[in-house]
N, C-alpha and C. Protein backbone atom coordinates (compact mmCIF):
# COMPACT_ATOMS: atom_id res chain seq x y z
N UNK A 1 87.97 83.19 -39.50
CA UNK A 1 86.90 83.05 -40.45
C UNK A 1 86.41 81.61 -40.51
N UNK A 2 87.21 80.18 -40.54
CA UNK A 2 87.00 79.22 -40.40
C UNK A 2 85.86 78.99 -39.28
N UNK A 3 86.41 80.07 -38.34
CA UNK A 3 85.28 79.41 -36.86
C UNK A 3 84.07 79.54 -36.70
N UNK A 4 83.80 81.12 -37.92
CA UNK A 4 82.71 81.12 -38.20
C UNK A 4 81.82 80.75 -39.07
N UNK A 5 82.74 80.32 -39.96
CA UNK A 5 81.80 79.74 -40.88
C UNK A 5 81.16 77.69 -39.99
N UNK A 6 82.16 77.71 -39.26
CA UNK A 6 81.83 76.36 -38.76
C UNK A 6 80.51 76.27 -37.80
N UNK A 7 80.50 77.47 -37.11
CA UNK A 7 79.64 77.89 -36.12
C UNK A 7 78.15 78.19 -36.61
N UNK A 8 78.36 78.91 -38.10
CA UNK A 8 76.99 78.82 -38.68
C UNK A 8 76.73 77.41 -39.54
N UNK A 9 77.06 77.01 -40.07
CA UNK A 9 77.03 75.42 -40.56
C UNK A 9 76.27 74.77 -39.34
N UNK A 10 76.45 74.46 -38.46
CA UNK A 10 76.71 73.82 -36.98
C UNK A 10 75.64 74.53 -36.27
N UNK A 11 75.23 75.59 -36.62
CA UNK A 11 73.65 76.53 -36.22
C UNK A 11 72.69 75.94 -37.34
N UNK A 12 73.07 75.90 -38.65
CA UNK A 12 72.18 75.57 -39.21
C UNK A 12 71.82 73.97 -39.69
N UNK A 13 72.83 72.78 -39.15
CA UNK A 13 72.41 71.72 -38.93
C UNK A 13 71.24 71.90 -38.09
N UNK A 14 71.72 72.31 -36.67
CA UNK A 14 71.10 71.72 -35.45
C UNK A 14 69.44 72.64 -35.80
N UNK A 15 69.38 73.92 -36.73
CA UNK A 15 68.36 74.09 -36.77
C UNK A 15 67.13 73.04 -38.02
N UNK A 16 67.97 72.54 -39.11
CA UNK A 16 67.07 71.65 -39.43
C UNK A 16 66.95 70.31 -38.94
N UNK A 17 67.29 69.25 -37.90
CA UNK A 17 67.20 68.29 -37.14
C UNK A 17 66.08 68.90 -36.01
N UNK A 18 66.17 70.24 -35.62
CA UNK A 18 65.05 70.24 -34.70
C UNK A 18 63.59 70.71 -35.82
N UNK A 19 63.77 71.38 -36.55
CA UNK A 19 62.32 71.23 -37.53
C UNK A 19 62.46 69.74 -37.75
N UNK A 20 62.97 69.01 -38.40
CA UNK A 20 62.40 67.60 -38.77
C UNK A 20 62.37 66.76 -37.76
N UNK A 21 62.97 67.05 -36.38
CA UNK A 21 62.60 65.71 -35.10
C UNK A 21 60.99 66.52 -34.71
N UNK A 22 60.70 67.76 -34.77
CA UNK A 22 59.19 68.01 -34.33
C UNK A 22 58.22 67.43 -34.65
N UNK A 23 58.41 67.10 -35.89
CA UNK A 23 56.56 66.43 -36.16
C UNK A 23 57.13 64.88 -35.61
N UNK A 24 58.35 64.21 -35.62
CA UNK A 24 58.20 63.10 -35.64
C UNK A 24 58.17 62.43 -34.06
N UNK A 25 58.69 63.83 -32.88
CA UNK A 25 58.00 63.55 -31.55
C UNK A 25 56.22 64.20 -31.51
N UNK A 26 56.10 64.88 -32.03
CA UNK A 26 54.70 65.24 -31.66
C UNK A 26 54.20 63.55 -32.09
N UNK A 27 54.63 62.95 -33.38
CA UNK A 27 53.69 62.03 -33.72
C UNK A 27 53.83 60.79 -33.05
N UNK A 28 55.32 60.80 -32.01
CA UNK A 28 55.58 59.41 -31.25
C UNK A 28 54.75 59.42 -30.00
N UNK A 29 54.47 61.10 -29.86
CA UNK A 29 54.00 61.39 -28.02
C UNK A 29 52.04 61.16 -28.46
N UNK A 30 51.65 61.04 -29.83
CA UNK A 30 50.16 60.87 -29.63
C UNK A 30 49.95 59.29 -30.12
N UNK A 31 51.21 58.73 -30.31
CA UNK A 31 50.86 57.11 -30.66
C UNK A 31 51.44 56.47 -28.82
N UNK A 32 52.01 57.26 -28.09
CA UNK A 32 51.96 57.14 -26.74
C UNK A 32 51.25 57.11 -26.06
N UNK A 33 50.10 58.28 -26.26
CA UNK A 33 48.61 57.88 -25.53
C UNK A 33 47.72 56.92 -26.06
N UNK A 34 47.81 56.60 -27.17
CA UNK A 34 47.13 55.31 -27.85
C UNK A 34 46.96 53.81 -27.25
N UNK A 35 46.04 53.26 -26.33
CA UNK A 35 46.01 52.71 -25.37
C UNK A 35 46.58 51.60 -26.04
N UNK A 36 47.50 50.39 -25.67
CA UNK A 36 47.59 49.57 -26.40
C UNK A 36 47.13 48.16 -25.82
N UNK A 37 46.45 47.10 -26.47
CA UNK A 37 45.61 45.87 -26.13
C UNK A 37 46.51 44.96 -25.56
N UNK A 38 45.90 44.62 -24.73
CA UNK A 38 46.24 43.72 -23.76
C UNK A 38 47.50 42.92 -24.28
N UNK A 39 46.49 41.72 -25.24
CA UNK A 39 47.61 40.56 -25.90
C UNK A 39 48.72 41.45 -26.54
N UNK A 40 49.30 42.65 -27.17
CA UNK A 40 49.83 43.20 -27.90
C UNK A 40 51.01 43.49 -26.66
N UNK A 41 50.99 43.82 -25.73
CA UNK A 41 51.91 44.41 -25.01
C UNK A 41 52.70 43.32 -24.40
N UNK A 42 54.11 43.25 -23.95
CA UNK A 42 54.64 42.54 -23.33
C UNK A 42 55.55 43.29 -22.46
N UNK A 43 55.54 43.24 -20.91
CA UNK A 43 56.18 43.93 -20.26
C UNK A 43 57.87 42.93 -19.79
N UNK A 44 59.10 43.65 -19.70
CA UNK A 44 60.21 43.38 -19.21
C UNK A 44 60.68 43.87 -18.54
N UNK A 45 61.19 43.52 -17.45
CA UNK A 45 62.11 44.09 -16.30
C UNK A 45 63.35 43.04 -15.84
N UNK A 46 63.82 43.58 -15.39
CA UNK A 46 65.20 42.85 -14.35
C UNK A 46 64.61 43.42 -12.60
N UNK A 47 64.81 42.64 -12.03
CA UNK A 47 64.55 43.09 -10.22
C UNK A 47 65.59 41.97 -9.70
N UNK A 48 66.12 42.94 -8.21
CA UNK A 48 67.30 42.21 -7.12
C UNK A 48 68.45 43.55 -7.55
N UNK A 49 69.32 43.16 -6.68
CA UNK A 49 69.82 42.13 -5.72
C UNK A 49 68.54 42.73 -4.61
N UNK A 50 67.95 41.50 -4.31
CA UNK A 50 66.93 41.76 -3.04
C UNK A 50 67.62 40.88 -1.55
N UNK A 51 67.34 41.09 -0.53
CA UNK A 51 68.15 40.22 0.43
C UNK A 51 67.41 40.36 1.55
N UNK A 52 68.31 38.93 2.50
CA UNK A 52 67.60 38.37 3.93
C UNK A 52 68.00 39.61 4.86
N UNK A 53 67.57 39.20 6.14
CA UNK A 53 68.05 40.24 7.06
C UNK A 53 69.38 39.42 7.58
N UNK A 54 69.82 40.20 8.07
CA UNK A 54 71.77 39.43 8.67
C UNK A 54 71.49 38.46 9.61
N UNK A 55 72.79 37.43 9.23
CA UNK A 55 72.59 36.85 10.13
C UNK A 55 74.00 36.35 10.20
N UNK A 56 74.92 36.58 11.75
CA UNK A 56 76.41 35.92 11.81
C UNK A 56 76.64 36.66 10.33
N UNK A 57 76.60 38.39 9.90
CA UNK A 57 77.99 38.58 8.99
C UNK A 57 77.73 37.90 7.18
N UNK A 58 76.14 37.46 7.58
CA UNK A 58 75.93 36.75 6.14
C UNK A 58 74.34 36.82 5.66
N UNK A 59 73.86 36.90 4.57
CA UNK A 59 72.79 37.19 4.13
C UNK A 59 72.38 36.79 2.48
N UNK A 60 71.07 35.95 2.59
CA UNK A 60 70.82 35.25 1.23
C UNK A 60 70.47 36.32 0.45
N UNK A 61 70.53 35.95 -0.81
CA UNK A 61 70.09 37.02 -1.71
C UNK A 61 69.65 36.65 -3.16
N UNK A 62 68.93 37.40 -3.76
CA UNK A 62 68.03 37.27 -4.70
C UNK A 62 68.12 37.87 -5.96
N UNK A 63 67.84 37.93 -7.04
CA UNK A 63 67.91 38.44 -8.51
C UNK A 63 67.08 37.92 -9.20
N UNK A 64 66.60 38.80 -10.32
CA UNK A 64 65.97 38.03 -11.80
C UNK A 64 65.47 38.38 -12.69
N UNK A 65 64.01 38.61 -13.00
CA UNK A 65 63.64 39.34 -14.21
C UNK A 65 62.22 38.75 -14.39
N UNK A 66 61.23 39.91 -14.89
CA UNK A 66 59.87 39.33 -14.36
C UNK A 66 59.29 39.48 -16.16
N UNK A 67 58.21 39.62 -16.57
CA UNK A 67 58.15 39.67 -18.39
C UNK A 67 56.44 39.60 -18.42
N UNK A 68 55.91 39.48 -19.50
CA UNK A 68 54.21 38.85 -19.40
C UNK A 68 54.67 37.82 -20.59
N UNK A 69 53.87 37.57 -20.45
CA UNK A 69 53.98 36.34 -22.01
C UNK A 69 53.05 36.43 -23.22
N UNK A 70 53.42 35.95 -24.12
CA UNK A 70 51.74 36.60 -24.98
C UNK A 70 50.21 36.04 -24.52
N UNK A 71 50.28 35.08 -23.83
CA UNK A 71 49.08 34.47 -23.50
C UNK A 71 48.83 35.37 -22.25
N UNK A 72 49.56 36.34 -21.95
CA UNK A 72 48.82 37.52 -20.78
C UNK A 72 49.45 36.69 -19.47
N UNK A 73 50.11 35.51 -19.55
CA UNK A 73 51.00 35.12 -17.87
C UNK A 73 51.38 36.12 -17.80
N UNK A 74 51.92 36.79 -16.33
CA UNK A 74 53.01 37.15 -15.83
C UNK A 74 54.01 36.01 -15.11
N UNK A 75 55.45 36.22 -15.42
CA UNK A 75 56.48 35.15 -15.37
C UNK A 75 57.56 35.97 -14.72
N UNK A 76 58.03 35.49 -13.61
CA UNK A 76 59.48 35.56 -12.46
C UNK A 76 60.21 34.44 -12.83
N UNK A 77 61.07 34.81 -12.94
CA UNK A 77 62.25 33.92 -12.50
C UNK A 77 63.60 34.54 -11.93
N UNK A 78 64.50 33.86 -11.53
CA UNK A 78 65.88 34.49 -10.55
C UNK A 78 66.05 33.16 -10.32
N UNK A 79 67.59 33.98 -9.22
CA UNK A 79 67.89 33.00 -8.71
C UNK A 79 68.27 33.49 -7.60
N UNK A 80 68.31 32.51 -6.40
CA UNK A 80 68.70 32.67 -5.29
C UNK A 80 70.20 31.96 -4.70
N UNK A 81 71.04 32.55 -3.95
CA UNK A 81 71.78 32.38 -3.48
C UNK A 81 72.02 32.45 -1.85
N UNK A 82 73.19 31.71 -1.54
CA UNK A 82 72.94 31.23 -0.06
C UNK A 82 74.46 31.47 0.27
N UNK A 83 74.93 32.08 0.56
CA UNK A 83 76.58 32.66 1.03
C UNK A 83 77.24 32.95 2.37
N UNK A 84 77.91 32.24 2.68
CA UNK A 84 78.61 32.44 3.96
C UNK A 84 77.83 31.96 5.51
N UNK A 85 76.43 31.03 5.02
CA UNK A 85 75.61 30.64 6.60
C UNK A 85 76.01 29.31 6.55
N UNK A 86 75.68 28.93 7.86
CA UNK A 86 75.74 28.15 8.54
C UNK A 86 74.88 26.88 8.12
N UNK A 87 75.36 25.80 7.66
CA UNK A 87 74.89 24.91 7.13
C UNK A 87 73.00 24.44 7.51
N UNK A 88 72.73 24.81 8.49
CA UNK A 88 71.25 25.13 8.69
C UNK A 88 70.14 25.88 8.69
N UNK A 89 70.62 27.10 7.81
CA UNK A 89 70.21 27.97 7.27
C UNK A 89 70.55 28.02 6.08
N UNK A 90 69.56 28.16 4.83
CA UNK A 90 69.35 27.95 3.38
C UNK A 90 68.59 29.41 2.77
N UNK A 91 69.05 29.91 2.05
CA UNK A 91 68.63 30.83 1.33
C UNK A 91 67.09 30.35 0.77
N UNK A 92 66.53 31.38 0.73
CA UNK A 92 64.82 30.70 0.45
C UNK A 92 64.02 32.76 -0.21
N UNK A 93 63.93 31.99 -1.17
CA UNK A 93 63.41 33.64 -2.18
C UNK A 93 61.42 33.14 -2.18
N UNK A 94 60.62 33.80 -1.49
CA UNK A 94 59.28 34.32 -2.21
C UNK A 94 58.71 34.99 -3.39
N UNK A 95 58.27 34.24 -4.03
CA UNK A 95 57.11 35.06 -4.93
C UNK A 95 55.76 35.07 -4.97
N UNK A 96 54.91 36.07 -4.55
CA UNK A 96 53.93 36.18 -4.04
C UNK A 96 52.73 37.03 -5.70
N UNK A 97 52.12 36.03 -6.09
CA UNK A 97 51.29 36.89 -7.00
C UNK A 97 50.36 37.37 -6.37
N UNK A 98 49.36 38.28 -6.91
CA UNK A 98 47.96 39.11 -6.52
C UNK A 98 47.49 39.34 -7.63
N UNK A 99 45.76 39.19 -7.70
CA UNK A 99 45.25 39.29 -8.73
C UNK A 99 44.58 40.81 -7.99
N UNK A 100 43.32 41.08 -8.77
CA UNK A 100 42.49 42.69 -8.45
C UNK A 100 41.81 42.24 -7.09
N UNK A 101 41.09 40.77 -6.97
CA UNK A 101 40.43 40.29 -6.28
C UNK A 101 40.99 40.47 -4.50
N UNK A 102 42.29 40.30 -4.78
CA UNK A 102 43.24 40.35 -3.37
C UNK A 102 43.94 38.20 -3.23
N UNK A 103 43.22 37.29 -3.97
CA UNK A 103 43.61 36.29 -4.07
C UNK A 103 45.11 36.29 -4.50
N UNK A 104 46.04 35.45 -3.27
CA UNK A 104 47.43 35.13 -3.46
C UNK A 104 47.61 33.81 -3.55
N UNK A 105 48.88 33.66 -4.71
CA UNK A 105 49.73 32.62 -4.77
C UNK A 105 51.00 32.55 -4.41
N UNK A 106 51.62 32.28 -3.46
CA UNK A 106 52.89 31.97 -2.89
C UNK A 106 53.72 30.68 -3.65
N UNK A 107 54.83 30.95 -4.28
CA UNK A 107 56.03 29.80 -4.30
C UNK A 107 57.08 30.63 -3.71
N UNK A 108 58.07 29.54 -3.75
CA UNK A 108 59.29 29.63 -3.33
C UNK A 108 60.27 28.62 -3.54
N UNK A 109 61.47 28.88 -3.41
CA UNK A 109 62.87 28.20 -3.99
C UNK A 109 63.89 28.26 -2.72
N UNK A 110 64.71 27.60 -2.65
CA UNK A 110 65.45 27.16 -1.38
C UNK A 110 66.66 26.92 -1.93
N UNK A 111 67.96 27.19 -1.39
CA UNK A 111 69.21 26.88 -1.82
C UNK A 111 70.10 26.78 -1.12
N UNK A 112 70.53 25.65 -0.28
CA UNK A 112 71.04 26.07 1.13
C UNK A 112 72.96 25.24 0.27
N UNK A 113 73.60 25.92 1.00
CA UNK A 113 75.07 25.65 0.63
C UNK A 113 75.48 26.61 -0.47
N UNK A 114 76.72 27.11 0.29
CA UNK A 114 77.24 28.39 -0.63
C UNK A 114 78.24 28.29 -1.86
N UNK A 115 78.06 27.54 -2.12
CA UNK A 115 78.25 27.34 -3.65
C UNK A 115 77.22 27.33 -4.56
N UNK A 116 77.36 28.26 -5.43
CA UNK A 116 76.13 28.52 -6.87
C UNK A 116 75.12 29.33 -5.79
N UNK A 117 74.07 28.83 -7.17
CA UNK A 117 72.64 29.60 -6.60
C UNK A 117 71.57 28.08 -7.30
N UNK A 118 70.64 28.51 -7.04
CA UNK A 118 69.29 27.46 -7.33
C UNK A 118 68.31 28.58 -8.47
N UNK A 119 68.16 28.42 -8.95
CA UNK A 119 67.27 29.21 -10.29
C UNK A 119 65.53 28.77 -9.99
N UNK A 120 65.16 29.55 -10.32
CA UNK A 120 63.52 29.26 -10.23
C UNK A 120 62.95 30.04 -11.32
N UNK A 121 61.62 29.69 -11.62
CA UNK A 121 60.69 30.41 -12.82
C UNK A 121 59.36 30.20 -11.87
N UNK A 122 58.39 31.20 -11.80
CA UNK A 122 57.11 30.64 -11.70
C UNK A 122 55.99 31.52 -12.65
N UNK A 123 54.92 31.38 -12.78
CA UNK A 123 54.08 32.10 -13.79
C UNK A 123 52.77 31.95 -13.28
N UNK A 124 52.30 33.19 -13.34
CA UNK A 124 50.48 32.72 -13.54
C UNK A 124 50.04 34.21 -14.30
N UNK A 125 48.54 33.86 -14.32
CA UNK A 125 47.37 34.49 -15.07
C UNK A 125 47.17 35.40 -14.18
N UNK A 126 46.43 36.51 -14.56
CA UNK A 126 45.23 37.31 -14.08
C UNK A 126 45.92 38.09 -12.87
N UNK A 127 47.23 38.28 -12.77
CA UNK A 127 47.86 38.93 -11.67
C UNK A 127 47.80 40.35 -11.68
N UNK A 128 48.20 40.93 -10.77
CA UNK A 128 47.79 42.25 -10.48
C UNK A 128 49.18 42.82 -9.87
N UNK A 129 49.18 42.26 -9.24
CA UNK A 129 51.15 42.77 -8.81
C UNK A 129 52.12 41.55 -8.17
N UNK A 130 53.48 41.73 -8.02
CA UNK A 130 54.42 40.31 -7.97
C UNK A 130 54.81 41.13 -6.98
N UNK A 131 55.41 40.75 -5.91
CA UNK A 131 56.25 40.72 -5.30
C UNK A 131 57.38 39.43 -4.59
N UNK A 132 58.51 40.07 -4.34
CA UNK A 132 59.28 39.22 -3.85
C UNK A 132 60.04 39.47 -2.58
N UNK A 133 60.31 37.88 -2.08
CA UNK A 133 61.33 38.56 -0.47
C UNK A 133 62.31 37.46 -0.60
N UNK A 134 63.18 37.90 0.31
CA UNK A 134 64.32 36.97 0.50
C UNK A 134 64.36 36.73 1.93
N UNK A 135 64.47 35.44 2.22
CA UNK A 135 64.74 34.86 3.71
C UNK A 135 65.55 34.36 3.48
N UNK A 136 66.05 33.71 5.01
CA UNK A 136 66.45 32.28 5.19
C UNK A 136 65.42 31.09 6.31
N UNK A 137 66.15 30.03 5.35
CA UNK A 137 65.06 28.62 6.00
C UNK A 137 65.90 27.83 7.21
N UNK A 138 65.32 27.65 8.21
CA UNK A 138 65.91 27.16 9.09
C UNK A 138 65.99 25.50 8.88
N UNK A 139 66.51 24.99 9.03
CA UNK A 139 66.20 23.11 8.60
C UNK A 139 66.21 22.79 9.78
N UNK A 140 66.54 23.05 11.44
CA UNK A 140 66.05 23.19 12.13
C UNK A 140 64.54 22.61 12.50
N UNK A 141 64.42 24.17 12.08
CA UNK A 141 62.58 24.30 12.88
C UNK A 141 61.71 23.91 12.04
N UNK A 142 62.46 24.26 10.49
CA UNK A 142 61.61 23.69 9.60
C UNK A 142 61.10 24.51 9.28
N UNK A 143 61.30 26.18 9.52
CA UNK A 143 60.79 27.64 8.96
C UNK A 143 61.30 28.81 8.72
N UNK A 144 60.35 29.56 7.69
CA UNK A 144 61.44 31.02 7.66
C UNK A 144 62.03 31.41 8.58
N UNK A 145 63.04 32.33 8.34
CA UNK A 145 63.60 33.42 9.72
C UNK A 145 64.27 34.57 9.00
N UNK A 146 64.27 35.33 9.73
CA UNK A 146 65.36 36.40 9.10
C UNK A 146 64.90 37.13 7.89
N UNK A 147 63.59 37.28 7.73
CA UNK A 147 62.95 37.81 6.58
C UNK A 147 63.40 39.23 5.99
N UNK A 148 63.68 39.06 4.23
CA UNK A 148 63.59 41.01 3.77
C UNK A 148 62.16 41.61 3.92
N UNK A 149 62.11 42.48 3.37
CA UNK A 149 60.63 43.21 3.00
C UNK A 149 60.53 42.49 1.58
N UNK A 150 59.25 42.57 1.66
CA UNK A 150 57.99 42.24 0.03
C UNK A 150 58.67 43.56 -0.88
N UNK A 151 59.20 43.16 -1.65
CA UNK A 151 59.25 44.29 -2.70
C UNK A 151 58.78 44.39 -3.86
N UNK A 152 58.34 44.87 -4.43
CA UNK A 152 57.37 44.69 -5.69
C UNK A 152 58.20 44.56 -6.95
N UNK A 153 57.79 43.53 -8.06
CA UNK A 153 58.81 43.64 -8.35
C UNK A 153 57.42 43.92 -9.90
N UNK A 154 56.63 43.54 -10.20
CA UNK A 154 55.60 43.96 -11.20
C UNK A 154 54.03 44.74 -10.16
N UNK A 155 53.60 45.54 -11.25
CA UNK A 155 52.22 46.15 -10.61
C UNK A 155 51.31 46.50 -12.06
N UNK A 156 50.26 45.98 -12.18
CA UNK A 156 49.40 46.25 -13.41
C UNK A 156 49.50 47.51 -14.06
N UNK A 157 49.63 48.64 -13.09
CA UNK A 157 48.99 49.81 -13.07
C UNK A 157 50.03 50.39 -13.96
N UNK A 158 51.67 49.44 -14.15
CA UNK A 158 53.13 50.20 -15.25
C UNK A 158 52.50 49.54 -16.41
N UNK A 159 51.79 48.72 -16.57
CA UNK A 159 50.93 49.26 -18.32
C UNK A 159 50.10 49.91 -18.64
């Protein structure tokens, strides 16, 4: 008798939590389509571990977290790391903005020696999507090598 009385108790919670969560998703899912203004929104993410292509058994690699700001920047930062190469090869992370126009801004950060990582931030206006890659820098030749793929790490179109 206990089990049943527990079983209807326990039927009739779960039936008033779903009458009173109804109106209050119907009313979250139409303040969801409610477009929201530009300055009002602020987007957050985390992106990485992103990485170089191999090289000798070892490969740089990347992390971080991208945001908007209230003044409408979009802002990257991470950090890059450089593990197990060969003292002439340096871990080296891209960030590549795009506005609607197709106009790019390229930085980048360098961290050669495998101890720690090197941290970077960069920011701009009017962007349209971020992406990032991870290489390594030759000190050498004096250039990339060993490139990842562009991976996106923001795109306008997730607000």
């Amino acid at each position: 008798m206990n089990r049943s009385i527990r079983n209807i108790l326990g039927l009739a919670a779960a039936s008033a939590i779903i009458a009173v969560g109804v109106p209050a998703v119907a009313s979250s899912a139409s303040a969801a389509t409610a477009p929201a203004s530009a300055g009002s929104f602020e987007f957050e993410d985390d992106w990485g571990y992103y990485y170089s292509k191999w090289y000798d058994h070892s490969r740089a690699k990347a992390k971080g977290h991208v945001w908007e700001g209230h003044d409408g920047r979009i802002h990257v930062s991470g950090k890059v790391y450089d593990k197990f190469s060969p003292w002439w090869l340096c871990g080296y992370a891209q960030v590549k903005f795009e506005n609607e126009d197709g106009d790019e801004s390229t930085y980048w950060a360098k961290k050669c020696g495998s101890s720690g990582y090197r941290s970077f931030h960069f920011a701009e206006h009017d962007v349209d999507s971020v992406q990032v890659r991870v290489c390594y820098w030759n000190e050498h030749q004096d250039k990339k090598k060993y490139c990842g793929r562009w991976d996106y790490v923001f795109e306008a179109d997730e607000l």
